[in-house]
C-alpha atoms as a PDB file:
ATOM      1  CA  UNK A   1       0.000   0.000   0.000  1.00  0.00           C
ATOM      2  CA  UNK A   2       1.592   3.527  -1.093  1.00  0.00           C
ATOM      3  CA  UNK A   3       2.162   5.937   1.098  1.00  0.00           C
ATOM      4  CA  UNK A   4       2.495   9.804   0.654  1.00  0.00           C
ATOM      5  CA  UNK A   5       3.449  12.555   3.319  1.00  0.00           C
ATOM      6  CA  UNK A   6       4.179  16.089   2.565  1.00  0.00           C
ATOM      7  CA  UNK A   7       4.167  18.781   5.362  1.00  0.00           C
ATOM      8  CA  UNK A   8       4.866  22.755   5.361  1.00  0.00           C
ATOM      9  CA  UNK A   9       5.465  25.379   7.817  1.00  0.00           C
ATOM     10  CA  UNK A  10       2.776  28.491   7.499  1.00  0.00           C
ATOM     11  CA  UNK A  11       3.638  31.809   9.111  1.00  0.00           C
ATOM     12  CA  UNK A  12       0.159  32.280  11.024  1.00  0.00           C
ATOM     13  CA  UNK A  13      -1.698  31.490  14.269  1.00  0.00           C
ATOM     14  CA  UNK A  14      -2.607  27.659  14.184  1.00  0.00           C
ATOM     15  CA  UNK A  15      -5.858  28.472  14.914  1.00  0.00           C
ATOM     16  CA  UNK A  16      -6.190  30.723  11.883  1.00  0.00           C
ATOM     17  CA  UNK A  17      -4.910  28.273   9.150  1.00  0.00           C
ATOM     18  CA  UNK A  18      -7.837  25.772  10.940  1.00  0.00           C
ATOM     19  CA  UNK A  19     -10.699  27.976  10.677  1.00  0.00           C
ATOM     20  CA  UNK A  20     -10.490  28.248   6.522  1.00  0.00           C
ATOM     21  CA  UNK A  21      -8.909  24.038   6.188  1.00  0.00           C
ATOM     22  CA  UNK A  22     -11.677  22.678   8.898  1.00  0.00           C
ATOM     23  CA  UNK A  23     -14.067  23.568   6.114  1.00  0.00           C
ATOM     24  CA  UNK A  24     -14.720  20.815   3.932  1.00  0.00           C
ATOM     25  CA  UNK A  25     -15.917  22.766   0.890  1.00  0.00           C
ATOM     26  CA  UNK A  26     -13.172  25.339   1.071  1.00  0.00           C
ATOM     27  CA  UNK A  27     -10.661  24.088  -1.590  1.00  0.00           C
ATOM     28  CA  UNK A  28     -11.291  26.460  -3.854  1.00  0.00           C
ATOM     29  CA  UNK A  29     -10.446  29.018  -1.271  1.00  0.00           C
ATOM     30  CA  UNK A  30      -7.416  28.217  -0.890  1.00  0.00           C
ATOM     31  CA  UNK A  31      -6.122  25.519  -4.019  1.00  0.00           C
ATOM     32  CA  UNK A  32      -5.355  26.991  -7.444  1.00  0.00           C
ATOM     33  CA  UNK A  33      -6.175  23.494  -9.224  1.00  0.00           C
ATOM     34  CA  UNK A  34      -9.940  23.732  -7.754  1.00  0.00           C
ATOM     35  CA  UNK A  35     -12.686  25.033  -9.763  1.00  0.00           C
ATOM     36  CA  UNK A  36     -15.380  24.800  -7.683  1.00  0.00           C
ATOM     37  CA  UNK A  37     -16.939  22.672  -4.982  1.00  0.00           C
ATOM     38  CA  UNK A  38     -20.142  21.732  -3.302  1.00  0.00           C
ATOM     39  CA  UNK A  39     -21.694  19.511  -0.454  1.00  0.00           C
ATOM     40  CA  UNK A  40     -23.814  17.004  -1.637  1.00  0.00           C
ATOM     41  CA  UNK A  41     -27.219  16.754  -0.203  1.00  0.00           C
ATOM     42  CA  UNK A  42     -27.200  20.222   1.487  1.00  0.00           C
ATOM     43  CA  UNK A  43     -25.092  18.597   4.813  1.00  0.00           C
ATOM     44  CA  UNK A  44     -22.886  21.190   6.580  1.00  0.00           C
ATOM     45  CA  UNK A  45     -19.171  20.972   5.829  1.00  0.00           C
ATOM     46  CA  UNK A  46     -18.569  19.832   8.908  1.00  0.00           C
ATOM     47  CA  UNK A  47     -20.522  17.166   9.499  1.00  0.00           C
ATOM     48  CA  UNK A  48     -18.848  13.278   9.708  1.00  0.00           C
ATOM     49  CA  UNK A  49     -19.928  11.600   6.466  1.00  0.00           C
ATOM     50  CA  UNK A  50     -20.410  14.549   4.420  1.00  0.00           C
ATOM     51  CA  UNK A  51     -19.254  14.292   0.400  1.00  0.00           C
ATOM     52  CA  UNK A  52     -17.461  17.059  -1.476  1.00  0.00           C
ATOM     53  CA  UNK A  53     -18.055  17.397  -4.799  1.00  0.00           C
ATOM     54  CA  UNK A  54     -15.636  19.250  -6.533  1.00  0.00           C
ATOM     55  CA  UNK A  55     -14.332  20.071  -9.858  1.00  0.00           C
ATOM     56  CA  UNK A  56     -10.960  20.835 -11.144  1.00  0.00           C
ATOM     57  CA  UNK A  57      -9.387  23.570 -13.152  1.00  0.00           C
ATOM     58  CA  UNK A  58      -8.433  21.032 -15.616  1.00  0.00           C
ATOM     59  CA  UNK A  59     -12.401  19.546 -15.653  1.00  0.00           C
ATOM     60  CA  UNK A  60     -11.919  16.706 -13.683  1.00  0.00           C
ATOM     61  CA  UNK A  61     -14.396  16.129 -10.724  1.00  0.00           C
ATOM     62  CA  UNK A  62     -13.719  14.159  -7.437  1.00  0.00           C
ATOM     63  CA  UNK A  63     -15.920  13.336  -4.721  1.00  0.00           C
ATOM     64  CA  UNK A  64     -14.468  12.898  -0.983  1.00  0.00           C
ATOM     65  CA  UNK A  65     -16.243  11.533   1.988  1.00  0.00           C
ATOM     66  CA  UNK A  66     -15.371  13.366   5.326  1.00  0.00           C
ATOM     67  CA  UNK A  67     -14.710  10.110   8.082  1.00  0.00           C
ATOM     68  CA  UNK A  68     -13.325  12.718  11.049  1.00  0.00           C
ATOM     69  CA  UNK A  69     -12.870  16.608  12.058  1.00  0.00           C
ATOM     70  CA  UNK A  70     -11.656  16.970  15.176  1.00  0.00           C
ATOM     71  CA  UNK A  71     -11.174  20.613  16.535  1.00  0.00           C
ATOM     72  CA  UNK A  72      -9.061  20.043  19.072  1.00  0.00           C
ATOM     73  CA  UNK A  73      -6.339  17.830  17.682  1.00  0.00           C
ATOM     74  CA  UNK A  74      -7.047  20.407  14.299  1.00  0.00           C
ATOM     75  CA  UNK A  75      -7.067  17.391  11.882  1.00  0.00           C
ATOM     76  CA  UNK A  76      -9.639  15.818   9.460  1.00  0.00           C
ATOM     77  CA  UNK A  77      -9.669  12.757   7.609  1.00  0.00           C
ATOM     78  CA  UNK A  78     -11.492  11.819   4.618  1.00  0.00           C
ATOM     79  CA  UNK A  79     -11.699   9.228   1.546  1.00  0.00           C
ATOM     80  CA  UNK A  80     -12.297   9.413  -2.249  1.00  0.00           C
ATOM     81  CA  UNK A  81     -15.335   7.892  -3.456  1.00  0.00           C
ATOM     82  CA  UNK A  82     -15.209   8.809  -6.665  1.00  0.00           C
ATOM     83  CA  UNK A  83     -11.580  10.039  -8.995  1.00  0.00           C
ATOM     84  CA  UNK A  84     -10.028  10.301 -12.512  1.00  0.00           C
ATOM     85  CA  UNK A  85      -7.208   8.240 -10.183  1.00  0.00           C
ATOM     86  CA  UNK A  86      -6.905   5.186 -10.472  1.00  0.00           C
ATOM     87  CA  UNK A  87      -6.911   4.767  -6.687  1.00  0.00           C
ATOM     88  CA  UNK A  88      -8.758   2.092  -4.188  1.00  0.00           C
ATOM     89  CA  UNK A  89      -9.396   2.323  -0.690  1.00  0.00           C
ATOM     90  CA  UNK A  90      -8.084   5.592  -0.576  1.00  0.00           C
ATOM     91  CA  UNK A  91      -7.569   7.336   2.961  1.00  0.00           C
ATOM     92  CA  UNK A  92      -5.747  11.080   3.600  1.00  0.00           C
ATOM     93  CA  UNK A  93      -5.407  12.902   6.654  1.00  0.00           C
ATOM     94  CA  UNK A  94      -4.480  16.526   7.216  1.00  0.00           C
ATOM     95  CA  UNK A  95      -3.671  17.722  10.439  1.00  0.00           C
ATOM     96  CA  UNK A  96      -2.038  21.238  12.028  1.00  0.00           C
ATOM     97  CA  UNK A  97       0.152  21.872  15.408  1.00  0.00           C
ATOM     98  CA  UNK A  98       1.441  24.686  16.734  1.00  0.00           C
ATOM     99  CA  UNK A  99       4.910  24.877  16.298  1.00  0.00           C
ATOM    100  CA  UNK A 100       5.087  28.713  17.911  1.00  0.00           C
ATOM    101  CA  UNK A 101       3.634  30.830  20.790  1.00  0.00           C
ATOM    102  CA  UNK A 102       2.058  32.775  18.237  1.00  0.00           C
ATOM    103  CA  UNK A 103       3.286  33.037  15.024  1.00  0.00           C
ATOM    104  CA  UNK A 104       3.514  29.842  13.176  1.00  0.00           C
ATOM    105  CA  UNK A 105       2.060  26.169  12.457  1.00  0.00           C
ATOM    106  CA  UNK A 106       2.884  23.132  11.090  1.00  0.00           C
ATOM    107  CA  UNK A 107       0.752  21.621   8.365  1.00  0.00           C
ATOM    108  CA  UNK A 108       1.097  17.733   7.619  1.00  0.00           C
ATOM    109  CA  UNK A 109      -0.806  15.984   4.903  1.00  0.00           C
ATOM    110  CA  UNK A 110      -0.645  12.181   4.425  1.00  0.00           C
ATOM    111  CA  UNK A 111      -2.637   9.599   2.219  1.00  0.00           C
ATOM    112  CA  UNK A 112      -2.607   5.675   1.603  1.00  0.00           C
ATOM    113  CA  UNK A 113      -4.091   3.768  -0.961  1.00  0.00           C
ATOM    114  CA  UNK A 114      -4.186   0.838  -2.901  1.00  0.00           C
ATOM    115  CA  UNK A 115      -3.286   0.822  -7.136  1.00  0.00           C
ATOM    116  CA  UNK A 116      -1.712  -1.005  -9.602  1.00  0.00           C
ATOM    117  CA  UNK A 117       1.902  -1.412  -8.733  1.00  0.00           C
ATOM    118  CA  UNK A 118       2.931   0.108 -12.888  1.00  0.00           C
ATOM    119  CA  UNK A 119       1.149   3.231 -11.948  1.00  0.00           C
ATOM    120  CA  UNK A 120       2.584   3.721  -8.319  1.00  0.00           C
ATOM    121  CA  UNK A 121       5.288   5.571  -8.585  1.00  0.00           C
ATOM    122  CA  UNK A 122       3.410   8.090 -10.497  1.00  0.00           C
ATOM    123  CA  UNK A 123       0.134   8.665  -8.223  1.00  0.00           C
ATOM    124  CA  UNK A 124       3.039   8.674  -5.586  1.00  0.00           C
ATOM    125  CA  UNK A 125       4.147  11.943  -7.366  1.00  0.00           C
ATOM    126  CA  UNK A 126       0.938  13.411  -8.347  1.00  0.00           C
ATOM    127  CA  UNK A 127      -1.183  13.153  -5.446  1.00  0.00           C
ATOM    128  CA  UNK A 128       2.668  14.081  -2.733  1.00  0.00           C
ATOM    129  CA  UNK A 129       3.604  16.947  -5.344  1.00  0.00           C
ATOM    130  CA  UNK A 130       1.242  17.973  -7.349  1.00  0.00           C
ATOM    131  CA  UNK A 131      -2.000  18.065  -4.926  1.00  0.00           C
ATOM    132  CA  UNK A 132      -0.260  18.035  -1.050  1.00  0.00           C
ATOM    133  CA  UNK A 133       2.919  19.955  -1.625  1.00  0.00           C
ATOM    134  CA  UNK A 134       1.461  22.332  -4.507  1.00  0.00           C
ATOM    135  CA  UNK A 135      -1.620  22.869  -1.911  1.00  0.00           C
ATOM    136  CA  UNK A 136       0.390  23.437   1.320  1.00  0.00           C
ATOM    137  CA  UNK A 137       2.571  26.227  -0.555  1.00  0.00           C
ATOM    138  CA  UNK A 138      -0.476  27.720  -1.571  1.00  0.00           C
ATOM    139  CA  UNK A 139      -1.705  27.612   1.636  1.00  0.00           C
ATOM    140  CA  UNK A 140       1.533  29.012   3.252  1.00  0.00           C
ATOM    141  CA  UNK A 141       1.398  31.534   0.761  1.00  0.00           C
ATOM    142  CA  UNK A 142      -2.424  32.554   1.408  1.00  0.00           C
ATOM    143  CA  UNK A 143      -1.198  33.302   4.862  1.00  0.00           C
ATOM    144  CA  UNK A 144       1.710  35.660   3.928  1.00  0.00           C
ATOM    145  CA  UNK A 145       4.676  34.524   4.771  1.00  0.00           C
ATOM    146  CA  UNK A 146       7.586  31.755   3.770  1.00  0.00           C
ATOM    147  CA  UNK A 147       7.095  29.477   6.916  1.00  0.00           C
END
């Protein structure tokens, strides 16, 4: 089962990076590759078993299950349901910790799956570099500041 880990450090208040990442329907607020997003159904972003529906700048569309948000340890886990990936049993966590008083936090994103082993070391790269790593900078960027 591949594994992919990416983290950043973002020059702002923990708490502040939380409030716009806690919200499940906020990638295009803060991702350049998303188009658009919804909830399905109506259900509140932040409510366990919640889908995102969202839709990329390049047309593709992805739908993502939220399985946990949990404010205090500021992390949330979810699935894909439905990608152009070809990825089974697909499960990514993102999580933040202080690493300041004040000033700064650290964000850590992380994913297994299951796929065919020819096409491994590819998803590998795409989903650790060119959806973590390319959304964390963005992120850190959002928030002003080189980490």
């Amino acid at each position: 089962m591949p594994e992919v880990y990416r983290s950043e450090v973002i020059g702002a208040p923990v708490q502040r990076v939380w409030a716009l990442v806690r919200d499940f329907n906020a990638l295009p607020r803060w991702t350049s590759f998303v188009a658009a997003s919804r909830i399905e159904g109506g259900m509140p972003a932040d409510r366990i078993g919640c889908i995102r529906h969202f839709r990329l700048q390049d047309g593709g569309t992805i739908r993502e299950k939220l399985l946990m948000l949990d404010d205090a340890e500021m992390a949330c886990r979810y699935s894909i349901i439905d990608s152009p990936m070809n990825v089974e049993n697909y499960t990514a966590v993102l999580r933040l910790r202080s690493v300041s008083r004040e000033r700064h936090c650290f964000a850590e994103w992380s994913a297994t799956f299951d796929c065919p082993a020819a096409e491994e070391t590819a998803l590998v790269r795409q989903i650790g570099d060119g959806v973590f790593a390319t959304a964390l900078a963005q992120l850190r960027k959002r928030f002003g500041g080189n980490g």
